[in-house]
N, C-alpha and C. Protein backbone atom coordinates (compact mmCIF):
# COMPACT_ATOMS: atom_id res chain seq x y z
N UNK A 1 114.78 -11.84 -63.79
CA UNK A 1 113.97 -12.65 -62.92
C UNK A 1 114.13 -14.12 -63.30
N UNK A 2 114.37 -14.84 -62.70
CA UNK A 2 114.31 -16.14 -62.47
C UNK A 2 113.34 -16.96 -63.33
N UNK A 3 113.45 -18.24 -63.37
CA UNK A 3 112.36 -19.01 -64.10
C UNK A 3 111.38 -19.47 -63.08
N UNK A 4 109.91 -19.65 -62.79
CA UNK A 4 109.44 -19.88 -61.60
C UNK A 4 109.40 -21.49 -61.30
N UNK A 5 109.84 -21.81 -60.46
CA UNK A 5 109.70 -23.64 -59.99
C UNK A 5 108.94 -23.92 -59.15
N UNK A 6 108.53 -24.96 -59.32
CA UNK A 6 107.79 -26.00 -58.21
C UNK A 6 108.60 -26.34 -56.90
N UNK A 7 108.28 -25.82 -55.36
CA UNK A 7 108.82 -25.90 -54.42
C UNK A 7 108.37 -26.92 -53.44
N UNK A 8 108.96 -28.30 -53.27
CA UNK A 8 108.48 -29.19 -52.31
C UNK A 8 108.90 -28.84 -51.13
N UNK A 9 108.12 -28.97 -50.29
CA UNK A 9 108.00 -28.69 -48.69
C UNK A 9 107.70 -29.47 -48.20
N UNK A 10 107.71 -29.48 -46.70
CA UNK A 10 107.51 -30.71 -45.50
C UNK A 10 106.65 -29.52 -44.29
N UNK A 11 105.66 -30.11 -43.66
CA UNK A 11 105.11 -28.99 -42.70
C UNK A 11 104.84 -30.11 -41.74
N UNK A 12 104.91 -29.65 -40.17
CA UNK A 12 104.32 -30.95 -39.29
C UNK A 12 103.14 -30.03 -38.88
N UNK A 13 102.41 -30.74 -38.43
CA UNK A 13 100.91 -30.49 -37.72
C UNK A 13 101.49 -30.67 -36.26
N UNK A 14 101.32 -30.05 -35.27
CA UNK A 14 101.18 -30.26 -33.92
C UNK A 14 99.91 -30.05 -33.54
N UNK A 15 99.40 -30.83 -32.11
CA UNK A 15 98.36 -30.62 -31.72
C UNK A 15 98.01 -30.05 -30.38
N UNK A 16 97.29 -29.98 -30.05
CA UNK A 16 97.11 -29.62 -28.22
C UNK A 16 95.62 -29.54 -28.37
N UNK A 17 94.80 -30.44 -27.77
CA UNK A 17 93.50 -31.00 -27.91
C UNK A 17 93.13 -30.40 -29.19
N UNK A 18 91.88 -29.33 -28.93
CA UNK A 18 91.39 -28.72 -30.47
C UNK A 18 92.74 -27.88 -31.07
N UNK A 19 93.76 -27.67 -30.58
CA UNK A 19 94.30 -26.56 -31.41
C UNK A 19 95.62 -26.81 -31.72
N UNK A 20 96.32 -26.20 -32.89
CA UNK A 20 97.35 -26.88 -34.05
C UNK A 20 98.52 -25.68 -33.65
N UNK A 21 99.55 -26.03 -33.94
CA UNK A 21 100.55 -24.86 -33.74
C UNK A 21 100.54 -24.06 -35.58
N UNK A 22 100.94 -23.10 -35.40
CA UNK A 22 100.59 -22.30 -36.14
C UNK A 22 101.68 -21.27 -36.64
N UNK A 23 102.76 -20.79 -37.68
CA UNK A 23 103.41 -19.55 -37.57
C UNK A 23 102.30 -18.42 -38.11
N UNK A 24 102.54 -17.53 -37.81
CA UNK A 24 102.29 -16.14 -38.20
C UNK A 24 102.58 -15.68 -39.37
N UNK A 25 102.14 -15.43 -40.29
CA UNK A 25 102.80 -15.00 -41.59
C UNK A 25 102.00 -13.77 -42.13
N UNK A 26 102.46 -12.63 -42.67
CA UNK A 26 101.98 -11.99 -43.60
C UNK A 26 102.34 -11.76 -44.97
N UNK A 27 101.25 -11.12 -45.96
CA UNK A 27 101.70 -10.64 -47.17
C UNK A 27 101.92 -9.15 -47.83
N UNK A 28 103.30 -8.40 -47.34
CA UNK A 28 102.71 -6.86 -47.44
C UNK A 28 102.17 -6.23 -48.61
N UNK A 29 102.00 -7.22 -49.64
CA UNK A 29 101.91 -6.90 -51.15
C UNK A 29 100.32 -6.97 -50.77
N UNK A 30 99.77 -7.75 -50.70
CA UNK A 30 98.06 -8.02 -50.37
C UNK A 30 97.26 -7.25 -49.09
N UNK A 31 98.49 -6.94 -47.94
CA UNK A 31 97.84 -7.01 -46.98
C UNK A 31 97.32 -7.65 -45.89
N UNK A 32 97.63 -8.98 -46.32
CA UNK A 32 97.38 -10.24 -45.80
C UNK A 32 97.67 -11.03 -43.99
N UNK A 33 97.20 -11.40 -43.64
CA UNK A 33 97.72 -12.25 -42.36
C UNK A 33 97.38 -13.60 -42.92
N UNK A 34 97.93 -14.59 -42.75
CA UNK A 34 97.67 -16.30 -42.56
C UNK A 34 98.26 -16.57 -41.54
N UNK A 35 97.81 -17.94 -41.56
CA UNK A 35 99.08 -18.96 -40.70
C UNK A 35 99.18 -20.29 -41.51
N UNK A 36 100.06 -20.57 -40.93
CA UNK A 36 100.67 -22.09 -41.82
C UNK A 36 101.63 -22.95 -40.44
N UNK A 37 101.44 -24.11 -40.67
CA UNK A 37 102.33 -25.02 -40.23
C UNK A 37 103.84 -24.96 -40.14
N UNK A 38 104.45 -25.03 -39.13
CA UNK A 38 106.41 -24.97 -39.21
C UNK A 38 106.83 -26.08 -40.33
N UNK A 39 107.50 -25.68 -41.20
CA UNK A 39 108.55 -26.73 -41.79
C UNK A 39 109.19 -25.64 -42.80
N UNK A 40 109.48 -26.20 -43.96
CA UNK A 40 110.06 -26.00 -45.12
C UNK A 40 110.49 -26.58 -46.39
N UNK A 41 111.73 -26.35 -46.89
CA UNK A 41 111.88 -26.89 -48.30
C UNK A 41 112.87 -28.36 -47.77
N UNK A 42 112.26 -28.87 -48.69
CA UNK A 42 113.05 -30.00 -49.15
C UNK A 42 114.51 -29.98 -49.43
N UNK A 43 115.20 -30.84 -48.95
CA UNK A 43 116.97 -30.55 -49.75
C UNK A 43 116.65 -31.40 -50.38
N UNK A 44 117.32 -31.42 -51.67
CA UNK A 44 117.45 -33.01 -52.42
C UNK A 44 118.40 -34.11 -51.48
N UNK A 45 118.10 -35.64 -51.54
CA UNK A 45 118.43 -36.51 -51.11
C UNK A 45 117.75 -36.60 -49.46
N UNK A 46 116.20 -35.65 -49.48
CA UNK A 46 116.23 -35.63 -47.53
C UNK A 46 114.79 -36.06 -48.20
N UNK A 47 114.27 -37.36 -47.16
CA UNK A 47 112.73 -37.00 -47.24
C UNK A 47 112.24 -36.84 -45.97
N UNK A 48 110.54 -36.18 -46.84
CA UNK A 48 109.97 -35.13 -45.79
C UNK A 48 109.99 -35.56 -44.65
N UNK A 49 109.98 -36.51 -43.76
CA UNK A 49 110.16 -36.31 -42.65
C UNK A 49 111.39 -36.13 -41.76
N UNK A 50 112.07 -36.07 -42.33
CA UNK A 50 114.08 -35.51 -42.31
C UNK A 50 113.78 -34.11 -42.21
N UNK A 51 113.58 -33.75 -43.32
CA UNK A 51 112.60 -32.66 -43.26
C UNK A 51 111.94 -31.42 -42.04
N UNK A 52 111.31 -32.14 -41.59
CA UNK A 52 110.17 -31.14 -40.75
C UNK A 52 110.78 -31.55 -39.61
N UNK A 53 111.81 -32.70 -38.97
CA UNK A 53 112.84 -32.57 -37.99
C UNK A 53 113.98 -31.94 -38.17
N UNK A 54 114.43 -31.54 -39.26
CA UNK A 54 115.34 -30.55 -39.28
C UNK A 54 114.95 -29.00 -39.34
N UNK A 55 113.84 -28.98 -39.81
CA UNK A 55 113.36 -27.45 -39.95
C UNK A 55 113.50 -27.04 -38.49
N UNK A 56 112.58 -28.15 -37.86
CA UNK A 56 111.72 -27.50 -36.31
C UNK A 56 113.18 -27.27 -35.42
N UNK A 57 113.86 -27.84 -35.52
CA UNK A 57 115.18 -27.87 -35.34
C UNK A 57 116.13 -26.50 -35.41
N UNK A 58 116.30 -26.45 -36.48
CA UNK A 58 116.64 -24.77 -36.85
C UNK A 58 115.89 -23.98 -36.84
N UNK A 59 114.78 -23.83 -37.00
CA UNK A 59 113.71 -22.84 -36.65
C UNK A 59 113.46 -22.19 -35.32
N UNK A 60 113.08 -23.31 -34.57
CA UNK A 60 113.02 -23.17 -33.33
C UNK A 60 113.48 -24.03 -31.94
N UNK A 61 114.35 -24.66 -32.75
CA UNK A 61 115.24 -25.84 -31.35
C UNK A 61 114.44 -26.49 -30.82
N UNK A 62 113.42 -27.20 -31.62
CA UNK A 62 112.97 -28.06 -30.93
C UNK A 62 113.25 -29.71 -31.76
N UNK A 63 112.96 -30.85 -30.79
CA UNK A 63 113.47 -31.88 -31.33
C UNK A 63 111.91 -32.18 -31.81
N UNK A 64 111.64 -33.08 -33.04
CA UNK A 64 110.26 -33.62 -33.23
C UNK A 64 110.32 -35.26 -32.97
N UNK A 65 109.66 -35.98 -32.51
CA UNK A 65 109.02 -37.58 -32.36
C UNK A 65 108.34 -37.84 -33.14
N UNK A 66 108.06 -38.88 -33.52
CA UNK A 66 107.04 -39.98 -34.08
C UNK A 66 106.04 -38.86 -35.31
N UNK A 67 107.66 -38.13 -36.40
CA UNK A 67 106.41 -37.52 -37.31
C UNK A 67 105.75 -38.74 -38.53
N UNK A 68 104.70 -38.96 -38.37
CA UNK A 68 104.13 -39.39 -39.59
C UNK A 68 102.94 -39.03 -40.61
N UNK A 69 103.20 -39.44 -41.58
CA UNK A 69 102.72 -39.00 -42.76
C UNK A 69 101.20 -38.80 -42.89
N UNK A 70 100.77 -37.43 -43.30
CA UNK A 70 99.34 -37.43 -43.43
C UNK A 70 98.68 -37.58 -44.85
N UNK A 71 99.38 -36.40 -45.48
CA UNK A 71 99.05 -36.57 -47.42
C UNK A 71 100.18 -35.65 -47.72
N UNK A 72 99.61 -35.14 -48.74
CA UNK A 72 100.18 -34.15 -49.52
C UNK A 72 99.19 -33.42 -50.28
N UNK A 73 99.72 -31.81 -50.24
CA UNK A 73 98.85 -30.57 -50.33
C UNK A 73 99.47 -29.93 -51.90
N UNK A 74 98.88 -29.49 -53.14
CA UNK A 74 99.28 -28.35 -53.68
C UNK A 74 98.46 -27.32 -53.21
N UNK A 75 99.83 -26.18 -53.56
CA UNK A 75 99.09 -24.76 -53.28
C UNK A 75 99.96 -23.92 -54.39
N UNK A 76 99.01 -23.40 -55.38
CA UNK A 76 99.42 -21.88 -56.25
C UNK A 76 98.95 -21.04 -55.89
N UNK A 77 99.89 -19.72 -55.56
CA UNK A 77 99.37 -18.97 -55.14
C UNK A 77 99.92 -17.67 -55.48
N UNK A 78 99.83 -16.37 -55.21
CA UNK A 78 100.72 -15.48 -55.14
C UNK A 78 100.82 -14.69 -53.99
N UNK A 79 101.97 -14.54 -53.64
CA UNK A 79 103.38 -14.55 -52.65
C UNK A 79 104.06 -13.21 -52.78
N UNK A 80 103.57 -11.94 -51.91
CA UNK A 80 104.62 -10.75 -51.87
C UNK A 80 104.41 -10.48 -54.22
N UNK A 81 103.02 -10.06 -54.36
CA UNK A 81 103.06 -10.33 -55.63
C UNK A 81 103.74 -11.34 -56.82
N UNK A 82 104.49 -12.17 -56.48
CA UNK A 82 105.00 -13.38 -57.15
C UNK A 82 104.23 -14.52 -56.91
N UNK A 83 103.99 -14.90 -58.24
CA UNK A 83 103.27 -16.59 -58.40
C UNK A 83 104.18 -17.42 -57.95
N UNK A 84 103.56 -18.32 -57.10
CA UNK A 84 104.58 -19.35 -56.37
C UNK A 84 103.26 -20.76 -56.33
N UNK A 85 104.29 -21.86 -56.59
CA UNK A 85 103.60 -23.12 -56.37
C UNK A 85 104.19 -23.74 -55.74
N UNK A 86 103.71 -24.76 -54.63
CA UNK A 86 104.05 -25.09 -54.03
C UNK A 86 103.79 -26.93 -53.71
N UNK A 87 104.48 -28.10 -53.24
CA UNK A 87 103.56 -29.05 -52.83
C UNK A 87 104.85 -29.66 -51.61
N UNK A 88 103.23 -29.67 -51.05
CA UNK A 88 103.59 -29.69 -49.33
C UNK A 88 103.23 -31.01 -49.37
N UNK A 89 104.63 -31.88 -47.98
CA UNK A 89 103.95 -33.23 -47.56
C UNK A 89 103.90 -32.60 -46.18
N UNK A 90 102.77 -33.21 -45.93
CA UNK A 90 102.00 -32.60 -44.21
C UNK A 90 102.68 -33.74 -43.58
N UNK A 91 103.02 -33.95 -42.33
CA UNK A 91 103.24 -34.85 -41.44
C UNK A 91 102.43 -34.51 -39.46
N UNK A 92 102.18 -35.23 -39.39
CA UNK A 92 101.53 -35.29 -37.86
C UNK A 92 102.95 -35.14 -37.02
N UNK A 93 103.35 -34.99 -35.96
CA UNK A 93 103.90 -34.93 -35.44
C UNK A 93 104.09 -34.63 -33.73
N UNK A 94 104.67 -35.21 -32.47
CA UNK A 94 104.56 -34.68 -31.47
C UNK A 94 106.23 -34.12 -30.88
N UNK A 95 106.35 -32.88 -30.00
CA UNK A 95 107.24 -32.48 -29.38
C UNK A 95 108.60 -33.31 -28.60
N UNK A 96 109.56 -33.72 -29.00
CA UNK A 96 110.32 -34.33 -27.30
C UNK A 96 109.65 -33.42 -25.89
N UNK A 97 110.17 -32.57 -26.29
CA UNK A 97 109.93 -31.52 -25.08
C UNK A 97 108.34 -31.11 -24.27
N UNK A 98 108.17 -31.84 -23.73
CA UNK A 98 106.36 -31.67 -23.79
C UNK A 98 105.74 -29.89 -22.95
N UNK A 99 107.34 -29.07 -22.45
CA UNK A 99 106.78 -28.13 -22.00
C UNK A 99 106.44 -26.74 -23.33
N UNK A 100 106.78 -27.55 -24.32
CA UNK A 100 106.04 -26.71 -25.83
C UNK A 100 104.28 -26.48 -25.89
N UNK A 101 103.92 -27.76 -25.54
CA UNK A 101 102.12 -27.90 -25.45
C UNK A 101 101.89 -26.36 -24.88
N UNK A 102 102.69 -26.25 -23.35
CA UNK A 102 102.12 -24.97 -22.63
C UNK A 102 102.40 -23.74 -23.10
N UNK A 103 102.98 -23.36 -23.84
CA UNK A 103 103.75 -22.27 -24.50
C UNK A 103 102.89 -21.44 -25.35
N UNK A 104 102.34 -20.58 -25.21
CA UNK A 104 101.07 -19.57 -25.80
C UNK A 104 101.99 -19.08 -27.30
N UNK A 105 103.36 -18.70 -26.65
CA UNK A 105 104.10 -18.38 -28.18
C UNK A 105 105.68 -18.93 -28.34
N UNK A 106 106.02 -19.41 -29.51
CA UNK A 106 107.09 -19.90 -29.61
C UNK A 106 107.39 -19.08 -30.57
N UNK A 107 108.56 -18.97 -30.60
CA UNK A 107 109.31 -17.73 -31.25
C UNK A 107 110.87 -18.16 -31.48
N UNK A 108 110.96 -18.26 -32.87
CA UNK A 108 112.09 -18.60 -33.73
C UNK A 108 112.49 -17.33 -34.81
N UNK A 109 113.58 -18.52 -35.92
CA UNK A 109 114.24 -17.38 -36.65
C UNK A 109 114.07 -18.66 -38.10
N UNK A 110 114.19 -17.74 -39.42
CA UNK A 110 114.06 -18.69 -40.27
C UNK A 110 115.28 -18.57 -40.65
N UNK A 111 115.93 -19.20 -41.49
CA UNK A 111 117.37 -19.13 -42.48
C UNK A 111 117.58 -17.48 -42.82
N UNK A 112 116.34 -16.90 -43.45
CA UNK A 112 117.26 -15.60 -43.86
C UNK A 112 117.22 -15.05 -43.24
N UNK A 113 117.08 -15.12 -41.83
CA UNK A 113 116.96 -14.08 -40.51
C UNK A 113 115.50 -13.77 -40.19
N UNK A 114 114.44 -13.78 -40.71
CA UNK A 114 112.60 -13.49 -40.45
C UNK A 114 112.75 -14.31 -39.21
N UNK A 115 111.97 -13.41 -38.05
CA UNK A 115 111.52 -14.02 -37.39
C UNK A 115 110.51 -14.78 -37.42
N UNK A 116 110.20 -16.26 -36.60
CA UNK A 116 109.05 -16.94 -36.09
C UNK A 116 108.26 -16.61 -35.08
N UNK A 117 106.98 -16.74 -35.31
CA UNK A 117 106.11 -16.60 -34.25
C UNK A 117 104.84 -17.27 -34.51
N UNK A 118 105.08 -18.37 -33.62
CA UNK A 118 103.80 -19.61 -33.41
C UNK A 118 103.19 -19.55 -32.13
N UNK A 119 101.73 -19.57 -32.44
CA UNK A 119 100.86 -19.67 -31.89
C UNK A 119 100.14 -21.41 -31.76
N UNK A 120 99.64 -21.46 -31.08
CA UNK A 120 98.53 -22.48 -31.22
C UNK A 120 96.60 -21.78 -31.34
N UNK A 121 96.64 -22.37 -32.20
CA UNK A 121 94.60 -21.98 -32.62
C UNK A 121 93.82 -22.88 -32.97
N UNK A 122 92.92 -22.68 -32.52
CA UNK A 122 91.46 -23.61 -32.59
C UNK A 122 91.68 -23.71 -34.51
N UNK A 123 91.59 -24.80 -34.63
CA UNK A 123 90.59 -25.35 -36.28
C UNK A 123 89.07 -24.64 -36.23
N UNK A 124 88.42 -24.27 -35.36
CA UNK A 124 87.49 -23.49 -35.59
C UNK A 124 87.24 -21.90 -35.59
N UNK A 125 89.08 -21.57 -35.69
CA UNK A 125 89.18 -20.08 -35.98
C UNK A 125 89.60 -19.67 -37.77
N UNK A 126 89.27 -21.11 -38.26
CA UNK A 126 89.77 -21.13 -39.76
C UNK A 126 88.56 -21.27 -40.46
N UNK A 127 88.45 -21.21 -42.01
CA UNK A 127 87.12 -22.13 -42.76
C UNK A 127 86.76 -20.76 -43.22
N UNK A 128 85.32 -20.89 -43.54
CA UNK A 128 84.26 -20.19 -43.68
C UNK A 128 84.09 -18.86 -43.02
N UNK A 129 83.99 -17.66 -43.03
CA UNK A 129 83.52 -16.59 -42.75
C UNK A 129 84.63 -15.93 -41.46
N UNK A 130 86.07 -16.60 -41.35
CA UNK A 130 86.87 -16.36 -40.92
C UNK A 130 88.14 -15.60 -41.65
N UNK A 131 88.58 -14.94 -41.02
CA UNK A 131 88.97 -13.46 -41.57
C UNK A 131 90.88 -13.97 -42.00
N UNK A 132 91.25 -14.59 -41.21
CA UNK A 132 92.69 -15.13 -41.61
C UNK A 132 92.58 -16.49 -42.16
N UNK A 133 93.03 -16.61 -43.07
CA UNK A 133 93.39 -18.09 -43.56
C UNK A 133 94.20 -18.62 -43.49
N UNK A 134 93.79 -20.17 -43.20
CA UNK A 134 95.40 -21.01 -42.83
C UNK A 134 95.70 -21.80 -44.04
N UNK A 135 97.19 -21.91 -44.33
CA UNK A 135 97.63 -22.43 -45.33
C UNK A 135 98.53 -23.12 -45.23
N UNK A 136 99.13 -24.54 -46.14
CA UNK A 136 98.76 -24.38 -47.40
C UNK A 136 96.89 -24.28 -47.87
N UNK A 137 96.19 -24.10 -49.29
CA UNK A 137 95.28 -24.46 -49.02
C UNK A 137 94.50 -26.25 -49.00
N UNK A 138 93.47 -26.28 -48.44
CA UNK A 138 92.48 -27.58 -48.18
C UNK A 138 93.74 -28.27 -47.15
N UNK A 139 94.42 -27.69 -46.00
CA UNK A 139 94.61 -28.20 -45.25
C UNK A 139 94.18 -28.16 -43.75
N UNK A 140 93.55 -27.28 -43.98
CA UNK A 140 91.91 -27.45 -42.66
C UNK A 140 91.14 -28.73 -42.93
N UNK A 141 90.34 -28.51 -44.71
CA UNK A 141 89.69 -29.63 -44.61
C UNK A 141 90.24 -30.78 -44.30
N UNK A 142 91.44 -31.15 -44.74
CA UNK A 142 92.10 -32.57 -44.22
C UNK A 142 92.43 -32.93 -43.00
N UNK A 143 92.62 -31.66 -41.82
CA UNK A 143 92.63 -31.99 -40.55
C UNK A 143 91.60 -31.87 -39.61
N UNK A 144 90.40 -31.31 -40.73
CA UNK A 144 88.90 -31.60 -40.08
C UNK A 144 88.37 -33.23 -40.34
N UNK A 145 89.22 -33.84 -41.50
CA UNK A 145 88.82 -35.37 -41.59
C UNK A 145 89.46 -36.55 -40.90
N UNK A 146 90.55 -35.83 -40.38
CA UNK A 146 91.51 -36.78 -39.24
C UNK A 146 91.19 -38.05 -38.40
């Protein structure tokens, strides 16, 4: 097994009035459903917002506009039973393509072949006494302070 590293990431936020685009993710080790923001890892020499236009890009062919910078998130966690850490730079971001807003599901492919599947959801289907969590974590609270 490997030595475990610190993984920098780039994620964009999309919006559509109350609600954020979203992938689908599970954990079959936990059981788990989340969702999280489209992006990914960092290459060395790219910053994050190179980044989360190239992901959305290969992910799901879409072009991104005017991403800019919100913060930056850690998240430790464990992952398919493996400890994984993570630190995410969040970026805001809007579509070229504006017929994405209407799109109930967008549906991509990641690098190792996993499919994508994004939704858009209310910020008030996350938080407190809500049954899926969105991640990374404390990135609800930061887009509840927007």
């Amino acid at each position: 097994m490997s030595e475990p590293k610190i993984r920098l990431i780039a994620l964009c936020v999309f919006t559509r009035g109350d609600r954020i685009l979203v992938a689908e993710g599970t954990d079959p080790v936990k059981g788990e459903a989340f969702y999280r923001p489209l992006g990914g890892g960092v290459e060395f020499g790219e910053r994050g917002e190179e980044t989360v236009v190239r992901e959305l890009m290969e992910e799901i062919g879409a072009e991104v506009r005017d991403a800019w910078y919100l913060g930056t998130l850690e998240n430790i966690f464990v992952y398919r039973g493996r400890p994984s850490h993570e630190v995410a730079l969040v970026y805001d971001g809007r579509f070229a393509d504006e017929s994405l807003y209407e799109q109930p599901l967008i549906e991509g492919i990641e690098a190792d072949g996993e499919p994508i599947r994004a939704v858009w959801k209310s910020l008030s289907e996350f938080g407190e006494g809500c049954a899926t969590p969105l991640y990374p974590a404390g990135l609800l609270e930061r887009l509840l302070r927007k």
